[in-house]
Protein backbone atom coordinates (compact mmCIF):
# COMPACT_ATOMS: atom_id res chain seq x y z
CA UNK A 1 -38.60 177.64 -15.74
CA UNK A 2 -40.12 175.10 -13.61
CA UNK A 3 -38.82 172.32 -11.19
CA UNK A 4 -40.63 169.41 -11.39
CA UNK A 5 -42.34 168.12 -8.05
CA UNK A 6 -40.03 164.87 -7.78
CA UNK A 7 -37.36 167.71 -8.46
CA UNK A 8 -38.88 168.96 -5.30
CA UNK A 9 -38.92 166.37 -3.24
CA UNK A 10 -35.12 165.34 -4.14
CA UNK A 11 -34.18 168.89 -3.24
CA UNK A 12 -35.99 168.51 0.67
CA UNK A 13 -35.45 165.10 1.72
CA UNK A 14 -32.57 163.63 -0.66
CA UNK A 15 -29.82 165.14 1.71
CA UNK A 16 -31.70 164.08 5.01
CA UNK A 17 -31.40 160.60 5.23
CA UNK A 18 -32.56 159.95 8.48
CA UNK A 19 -36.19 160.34 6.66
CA UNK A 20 -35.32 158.05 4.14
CA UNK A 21 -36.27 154.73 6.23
CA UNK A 22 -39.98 156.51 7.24
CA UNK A 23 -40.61 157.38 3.29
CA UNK A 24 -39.72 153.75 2.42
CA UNK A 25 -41.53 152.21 4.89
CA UNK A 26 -45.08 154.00 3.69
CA UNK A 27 -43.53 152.91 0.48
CA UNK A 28 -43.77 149.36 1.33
CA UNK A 29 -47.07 149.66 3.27
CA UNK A 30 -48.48 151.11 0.35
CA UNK A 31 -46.64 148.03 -1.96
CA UNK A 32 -48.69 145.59 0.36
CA UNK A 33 -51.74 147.17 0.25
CA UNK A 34 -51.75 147.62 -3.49
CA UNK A 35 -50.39 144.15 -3.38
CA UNK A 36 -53.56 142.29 -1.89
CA UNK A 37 -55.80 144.39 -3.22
CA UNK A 38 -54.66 143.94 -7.12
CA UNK A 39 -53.76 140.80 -6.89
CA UNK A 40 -55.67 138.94 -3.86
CA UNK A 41 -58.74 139.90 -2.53
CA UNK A 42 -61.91 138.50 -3.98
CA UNK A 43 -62.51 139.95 -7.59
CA UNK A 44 -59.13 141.29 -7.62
CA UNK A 45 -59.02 139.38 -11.66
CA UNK A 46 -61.33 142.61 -12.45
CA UNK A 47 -58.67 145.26 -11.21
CA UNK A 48 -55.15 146.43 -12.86
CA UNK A 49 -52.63 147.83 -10.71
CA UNK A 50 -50.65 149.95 -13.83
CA UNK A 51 -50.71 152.97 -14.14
CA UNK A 52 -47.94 153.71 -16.22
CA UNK A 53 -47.03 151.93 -19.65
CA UNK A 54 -44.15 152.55 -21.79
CA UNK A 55 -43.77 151.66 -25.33
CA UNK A 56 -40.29 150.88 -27.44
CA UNK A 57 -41.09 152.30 -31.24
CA UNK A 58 -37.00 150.91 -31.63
CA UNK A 59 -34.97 149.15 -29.87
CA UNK A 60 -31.72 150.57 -31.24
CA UNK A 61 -30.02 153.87 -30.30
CA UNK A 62 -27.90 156.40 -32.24
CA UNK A 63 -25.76 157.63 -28.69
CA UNK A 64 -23.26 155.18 -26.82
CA UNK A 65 -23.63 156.94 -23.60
CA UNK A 66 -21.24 155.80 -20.58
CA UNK A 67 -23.72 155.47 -18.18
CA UNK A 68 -26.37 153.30 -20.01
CA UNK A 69 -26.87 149.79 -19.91
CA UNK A 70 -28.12 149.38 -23.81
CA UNK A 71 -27.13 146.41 -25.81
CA UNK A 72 -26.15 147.60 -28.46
CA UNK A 73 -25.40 144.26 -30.13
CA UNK A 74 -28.90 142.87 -29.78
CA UNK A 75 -31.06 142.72 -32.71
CA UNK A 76 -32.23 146.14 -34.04
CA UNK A 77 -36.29 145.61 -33.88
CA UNK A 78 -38.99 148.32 -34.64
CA UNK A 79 -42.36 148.04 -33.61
CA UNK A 80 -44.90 147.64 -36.27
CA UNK A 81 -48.11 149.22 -36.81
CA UNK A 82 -49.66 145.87 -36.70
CA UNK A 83 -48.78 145.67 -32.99
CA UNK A 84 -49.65 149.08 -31.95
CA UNK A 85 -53.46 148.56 -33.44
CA UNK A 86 -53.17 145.46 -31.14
CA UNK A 87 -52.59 146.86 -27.90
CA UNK A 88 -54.24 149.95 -28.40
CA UNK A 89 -57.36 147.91 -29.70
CA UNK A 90 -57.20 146.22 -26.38
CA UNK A 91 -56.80 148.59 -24.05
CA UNK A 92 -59.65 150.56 -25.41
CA UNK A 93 -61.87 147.46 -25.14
CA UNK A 94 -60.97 147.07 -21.27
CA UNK A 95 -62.29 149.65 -18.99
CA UNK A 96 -59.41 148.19 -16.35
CA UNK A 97 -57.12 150.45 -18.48
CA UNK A 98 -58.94 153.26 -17.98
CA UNK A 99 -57.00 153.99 -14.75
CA UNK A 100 -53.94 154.10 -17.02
CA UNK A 101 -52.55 157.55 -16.68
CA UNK A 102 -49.73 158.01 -18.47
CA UNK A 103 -47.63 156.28 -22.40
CA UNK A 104 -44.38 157.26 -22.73
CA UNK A 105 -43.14 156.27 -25.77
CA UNK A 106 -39.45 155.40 -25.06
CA UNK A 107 -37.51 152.54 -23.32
CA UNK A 108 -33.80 151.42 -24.36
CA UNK A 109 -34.22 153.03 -27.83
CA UNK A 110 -34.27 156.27 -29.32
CA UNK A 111 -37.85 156.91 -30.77
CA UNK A 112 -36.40 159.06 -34.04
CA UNK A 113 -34.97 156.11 -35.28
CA UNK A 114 -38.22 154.22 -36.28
CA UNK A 115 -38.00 154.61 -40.16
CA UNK A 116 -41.79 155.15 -40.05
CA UNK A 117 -42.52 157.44 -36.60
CA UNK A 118 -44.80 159.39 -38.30
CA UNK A 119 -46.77 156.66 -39.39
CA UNK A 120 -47.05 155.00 -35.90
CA UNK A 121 -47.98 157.99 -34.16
CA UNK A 122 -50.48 158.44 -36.09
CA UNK A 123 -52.05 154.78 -35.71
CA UNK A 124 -51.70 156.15 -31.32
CA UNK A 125 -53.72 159.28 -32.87
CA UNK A 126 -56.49 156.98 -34.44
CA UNK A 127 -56.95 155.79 -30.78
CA UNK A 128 -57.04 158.97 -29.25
CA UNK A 129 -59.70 160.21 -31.20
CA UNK A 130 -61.83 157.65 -30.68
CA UNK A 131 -61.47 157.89 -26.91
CA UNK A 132 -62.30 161.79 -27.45
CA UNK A 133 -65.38 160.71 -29.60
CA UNK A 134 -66.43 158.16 -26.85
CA UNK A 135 -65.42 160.57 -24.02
CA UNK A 136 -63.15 157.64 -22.82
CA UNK A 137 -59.82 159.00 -20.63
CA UNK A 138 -57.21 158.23 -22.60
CA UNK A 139 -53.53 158.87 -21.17
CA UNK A 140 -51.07 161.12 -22.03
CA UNK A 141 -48.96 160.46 -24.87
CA UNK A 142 -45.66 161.67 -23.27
CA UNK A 143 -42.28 161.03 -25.80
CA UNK A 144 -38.73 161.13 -24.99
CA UNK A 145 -35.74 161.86 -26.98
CA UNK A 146 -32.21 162.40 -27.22
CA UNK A 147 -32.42 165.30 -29.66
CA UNK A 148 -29.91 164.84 -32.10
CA UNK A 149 -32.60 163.63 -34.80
CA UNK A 150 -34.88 166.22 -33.71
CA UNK A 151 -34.44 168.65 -36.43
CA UNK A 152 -37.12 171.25 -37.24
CA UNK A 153 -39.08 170.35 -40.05
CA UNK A 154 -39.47 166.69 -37.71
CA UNK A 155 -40.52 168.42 -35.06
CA UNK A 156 -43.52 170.39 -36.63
CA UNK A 157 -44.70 167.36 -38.43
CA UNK A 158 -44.91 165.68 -34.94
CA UNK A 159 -46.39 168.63 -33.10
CA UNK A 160 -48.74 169.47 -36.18
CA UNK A 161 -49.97 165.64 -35.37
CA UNK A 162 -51.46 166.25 -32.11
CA UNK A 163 -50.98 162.73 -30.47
CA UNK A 164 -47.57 163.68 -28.36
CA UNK A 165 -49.00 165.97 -25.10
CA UNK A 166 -45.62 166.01 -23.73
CA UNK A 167 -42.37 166.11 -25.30
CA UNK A 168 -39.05 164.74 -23.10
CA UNK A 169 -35.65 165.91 -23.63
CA UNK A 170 -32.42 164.11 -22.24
CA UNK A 171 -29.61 166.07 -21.81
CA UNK A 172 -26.54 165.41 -19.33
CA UNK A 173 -23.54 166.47 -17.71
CA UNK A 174 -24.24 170.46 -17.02
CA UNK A 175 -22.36 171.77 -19.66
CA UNK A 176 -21.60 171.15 -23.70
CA UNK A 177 -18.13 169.51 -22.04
CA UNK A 178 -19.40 166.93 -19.77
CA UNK A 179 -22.43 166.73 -22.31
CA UNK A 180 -20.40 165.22 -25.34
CA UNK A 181 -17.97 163.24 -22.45
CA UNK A 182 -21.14 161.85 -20.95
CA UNK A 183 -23.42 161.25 -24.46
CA UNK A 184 -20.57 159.95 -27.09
CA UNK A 185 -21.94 160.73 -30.23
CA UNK A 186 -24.30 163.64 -29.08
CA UNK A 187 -23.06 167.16 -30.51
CA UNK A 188 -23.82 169.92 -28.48
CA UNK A 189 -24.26 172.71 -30.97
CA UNK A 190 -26.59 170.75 -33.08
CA UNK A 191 -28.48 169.22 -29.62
CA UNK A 192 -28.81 173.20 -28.81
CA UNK A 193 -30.43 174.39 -31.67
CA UNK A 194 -32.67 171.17 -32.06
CA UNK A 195 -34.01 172.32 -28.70
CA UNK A 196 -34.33 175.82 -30.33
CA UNK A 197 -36.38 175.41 -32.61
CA UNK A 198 -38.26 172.77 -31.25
CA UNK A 199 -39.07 175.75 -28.14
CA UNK A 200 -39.65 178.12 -31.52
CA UNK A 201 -41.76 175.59 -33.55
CA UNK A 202 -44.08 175.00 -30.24
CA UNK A 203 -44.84 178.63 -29.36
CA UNK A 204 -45.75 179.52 -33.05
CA UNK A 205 -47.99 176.18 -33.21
CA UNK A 206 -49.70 177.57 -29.66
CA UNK A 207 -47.57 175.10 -27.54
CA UNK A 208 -49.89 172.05 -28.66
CA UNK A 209 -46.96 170.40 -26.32
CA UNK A 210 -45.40 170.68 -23.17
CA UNK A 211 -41.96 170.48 -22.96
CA UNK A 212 -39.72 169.09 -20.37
CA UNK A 213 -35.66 167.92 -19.47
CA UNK A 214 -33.74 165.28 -17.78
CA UNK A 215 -30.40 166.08 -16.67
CA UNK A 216 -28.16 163.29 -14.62
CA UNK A 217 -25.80 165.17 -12.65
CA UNK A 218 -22.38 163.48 -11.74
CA UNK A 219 -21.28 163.28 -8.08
CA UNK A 220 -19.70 166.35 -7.47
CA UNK A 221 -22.27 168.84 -8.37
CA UNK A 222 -25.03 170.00 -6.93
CA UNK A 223 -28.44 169.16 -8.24
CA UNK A 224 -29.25 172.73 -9.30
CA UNK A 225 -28.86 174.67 -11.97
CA UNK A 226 -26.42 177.75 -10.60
CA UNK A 227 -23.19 176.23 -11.49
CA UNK A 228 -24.15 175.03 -15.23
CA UNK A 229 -23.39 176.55 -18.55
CA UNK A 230 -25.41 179.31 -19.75
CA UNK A 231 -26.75 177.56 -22.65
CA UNK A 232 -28.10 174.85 -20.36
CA UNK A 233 -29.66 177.36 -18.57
CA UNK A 234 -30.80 179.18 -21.58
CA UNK A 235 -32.73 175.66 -22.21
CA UNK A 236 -34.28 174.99 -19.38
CA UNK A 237 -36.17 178.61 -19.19
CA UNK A 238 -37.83 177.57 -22.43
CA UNK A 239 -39.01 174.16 -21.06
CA UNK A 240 -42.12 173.58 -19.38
CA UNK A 241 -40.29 172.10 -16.44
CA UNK A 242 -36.99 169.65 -15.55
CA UNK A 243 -35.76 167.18 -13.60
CA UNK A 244 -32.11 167.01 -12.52
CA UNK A 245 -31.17 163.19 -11.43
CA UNK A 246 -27.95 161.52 -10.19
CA UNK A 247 -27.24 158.59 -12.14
CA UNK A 248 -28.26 155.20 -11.90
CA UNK A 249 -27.20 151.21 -12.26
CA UNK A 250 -29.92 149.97 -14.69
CA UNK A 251 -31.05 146.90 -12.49
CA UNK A 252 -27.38 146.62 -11.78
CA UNK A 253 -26.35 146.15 -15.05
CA UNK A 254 -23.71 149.15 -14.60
CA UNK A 255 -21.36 150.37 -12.01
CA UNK A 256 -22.26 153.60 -10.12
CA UNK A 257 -21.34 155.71 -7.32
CA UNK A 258 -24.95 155.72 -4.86
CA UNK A 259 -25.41 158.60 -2.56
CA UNK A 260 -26.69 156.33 -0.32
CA UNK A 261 -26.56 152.91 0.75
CA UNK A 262 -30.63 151.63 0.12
CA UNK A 263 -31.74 149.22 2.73
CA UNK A 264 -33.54 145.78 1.18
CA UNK A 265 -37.47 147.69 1.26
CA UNK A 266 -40.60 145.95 0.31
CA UNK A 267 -41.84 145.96 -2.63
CA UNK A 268 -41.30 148.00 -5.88
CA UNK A 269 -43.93 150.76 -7.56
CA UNK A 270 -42.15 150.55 -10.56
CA UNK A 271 -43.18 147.11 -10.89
CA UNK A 272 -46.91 147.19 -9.46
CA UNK A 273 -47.69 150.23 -11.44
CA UNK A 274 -45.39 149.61 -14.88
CA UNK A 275 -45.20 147.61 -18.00
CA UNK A 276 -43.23 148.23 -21.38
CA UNK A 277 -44.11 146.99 -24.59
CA UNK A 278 -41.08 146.28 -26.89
CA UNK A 279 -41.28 146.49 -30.41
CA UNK A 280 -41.76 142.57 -30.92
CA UNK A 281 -44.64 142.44 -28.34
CA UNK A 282 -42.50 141.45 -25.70
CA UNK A 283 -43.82 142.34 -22.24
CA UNK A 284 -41.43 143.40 -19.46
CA UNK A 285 -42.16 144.24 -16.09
CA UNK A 286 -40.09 147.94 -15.48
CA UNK A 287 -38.73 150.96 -17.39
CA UNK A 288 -34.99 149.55 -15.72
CA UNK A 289 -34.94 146.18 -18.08
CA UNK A 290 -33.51 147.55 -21.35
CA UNK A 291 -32.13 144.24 -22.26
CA UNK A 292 -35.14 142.25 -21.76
CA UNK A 293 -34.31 140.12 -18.69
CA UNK A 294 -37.90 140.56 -17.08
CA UNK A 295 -40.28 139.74 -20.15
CA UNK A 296 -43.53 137.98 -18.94
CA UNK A 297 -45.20 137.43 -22.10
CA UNK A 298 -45.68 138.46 -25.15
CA UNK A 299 -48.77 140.13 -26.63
CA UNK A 300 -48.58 138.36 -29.97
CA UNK A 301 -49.72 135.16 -27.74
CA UNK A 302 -51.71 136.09 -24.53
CA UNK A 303 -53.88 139.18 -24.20
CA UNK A 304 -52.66 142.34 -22.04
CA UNK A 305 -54.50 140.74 -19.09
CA UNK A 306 -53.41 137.63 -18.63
CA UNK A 307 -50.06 138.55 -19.23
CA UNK A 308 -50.08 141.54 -16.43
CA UNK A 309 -52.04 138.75 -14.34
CA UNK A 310 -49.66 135.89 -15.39
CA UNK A 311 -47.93 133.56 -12.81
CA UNK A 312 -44.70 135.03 -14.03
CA UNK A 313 -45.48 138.45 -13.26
CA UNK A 314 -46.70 137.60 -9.93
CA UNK A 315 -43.91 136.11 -9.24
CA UNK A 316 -42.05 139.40 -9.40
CA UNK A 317 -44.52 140.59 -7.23
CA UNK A 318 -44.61 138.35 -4.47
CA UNK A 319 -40.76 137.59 -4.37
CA UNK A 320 -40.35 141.69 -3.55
CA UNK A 321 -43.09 141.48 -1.11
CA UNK A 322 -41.05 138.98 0.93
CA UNK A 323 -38.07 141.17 0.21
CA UNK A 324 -36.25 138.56 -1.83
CA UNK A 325 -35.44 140.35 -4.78
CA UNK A 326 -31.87 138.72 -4.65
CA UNK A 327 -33.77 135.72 -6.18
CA UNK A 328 -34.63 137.80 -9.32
CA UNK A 329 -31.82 138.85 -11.88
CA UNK A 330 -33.14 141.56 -12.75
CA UNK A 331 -34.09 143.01 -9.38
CA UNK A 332 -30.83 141.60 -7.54
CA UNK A 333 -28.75 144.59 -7.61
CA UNK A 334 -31.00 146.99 -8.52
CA UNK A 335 -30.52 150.87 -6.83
CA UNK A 336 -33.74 152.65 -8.23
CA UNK A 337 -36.31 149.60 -6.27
């Protein structure tokens, strides 16, 4: 098994705080840079500062975990093909997207519960051929899950696609205890053997995927694995790597306990270098909004452009530059800026 290189990172400078004000100011030097370059300097109309785009197949979820910030009372939405076609269709049209690296296909909602996932991955696989065909870049399709839909005859039908390069798995807590506690609805036998045979299903296929976890850790353990149940361990040495996080406020929309007190930084790289697309064509600016407080458009009426270019985007932008996120709602309280 494999630690991921943010895993890394977490493990040599997240207890060593003193560093923490040097990272964040080449953080913010880097936010200003990227800042005047994407969205100042002459011709900066003909550049794109993202890098990262995620997409919401649905908005709903089938877990009512304690530390998410999920409406669950919203309207249930789930993104149609129609829409897909659209942004792919543009973003293969634009060479500025050709810097894109990575899709993940996840945001608020649980991916498995599109009645029709099949079907839109396959409309993302239409698109990836032709980039193949042109020898375009195209980025990797990278999905995330919760598991519990994930059973094996699902899995090789996704894997036997070919669209998803990376497949994300979100499990919590350390042990099948804190895992149910932490996930309410989540079953940890039938999470465990999802995994199973989705590990089983991918080595007989020729590992067409790589497979990876997320684990938030509650204050009080250590981010390792030493101390966790065997059967999390058992998991994580048939993954292609993991990350193991301490948990987070969602934009502030829930109450945690920080390891640290953050210090008001400039700027934000999830913002210069993110969008999400929500399954009505909704266009927010971070992977933090799950309740759609930071749309900017929508691409049913502007194009992909104009929206990442809009006056209401910049706005976002410029207001963090000058460190005043406490004038945006969805910034204000905000840990993971």
């Amino acid at each position: 098994m494999y630690i991921s290189l943010r895993q890394q990172f977490k493990k040599w400078f997240y207890h060593a705080p003193v560093l923490w004000p040097f990272i964040e100011t080449l953080q913010g030097l880097a936010y200003v840079a990227d800042y005047f370059y994407y969205y100042r300097m002459p011709g900066h109309k003909n550049r794109l500062s993202v890098r990262e785009i995620n997409i919401e197949f649905a908005s709903q979820c089938n877990l009512r975990c304690s530390f998410c910030s999920l409406d669950h009372f919203k309207p249930k939405q789930a993104i149609s093909a129609e829409t897909l076609d659209l942004f792919f269709s543009q973003m293969m049209a634009d060479s500025r997207f050709r810097k894109v690296e990575v899709i993940n296909l996840h945001n608020g909602g649980e991916i498995l519960l599109h009645p029709k996932r099949l079907e839109m991955l396959a409309v993302i696989g239409k698109y990836k051929q032709q980039a193949r065909a042109l020898r375009l870049p195209f980025p990797e399709i990278r999905m995330l899950t919760n598991g519990m839909l994930l059973r094996e005859k699902l899995a090789e039908e996704i894997l036997q696609l070919g669209v998803v390069d990376v497949i994300g798995l979100s499990f919590d807590g350390g042990t099948p205890e804190a895992f149910e506690t932490m996930r309410k609805n989540a079953i940890w036998p039938v999470f465990f053997q999802n995994v199973k045979n989705l590990q089983a299903v991918n080595a007989r296929l020729g590992k067409p995927a790589r497979l990876y976890g997320i684990t938030c850790i509650p204050a009080g353990n250590p981010l390792n694995t030493k101390w966790m149940h065997p059967q999390f361990r058992e998991l994580y040495d048939g993954l292609d790597w993991f990350e193991l996080r301490r948990l987070h406020n969602w934009a502030g929309e829930i109450s945690t306990v920080s390891a640290r007190e953050k210090r008001h930084k400039i700027g934000c790289s999830m913002l210069m270098k993110q969008m999400v697309l929500l399954p009505n064509g909704d266009i927010t600016v971070c992977c933090s909004d799950l309740n759609s407080k930071g749309v900017v458009g929508n691409l049913q009426q502007q194009d992909l452009v104009s929206i990442l270019h809009s006056e209401n985007r910049k706005r976002y932008l410029n207001l963090l530059l000058r460190r005043r996120k406490s004038q945006l709602d969805l910034c204000r309280d905000c840990e993971t800026f």
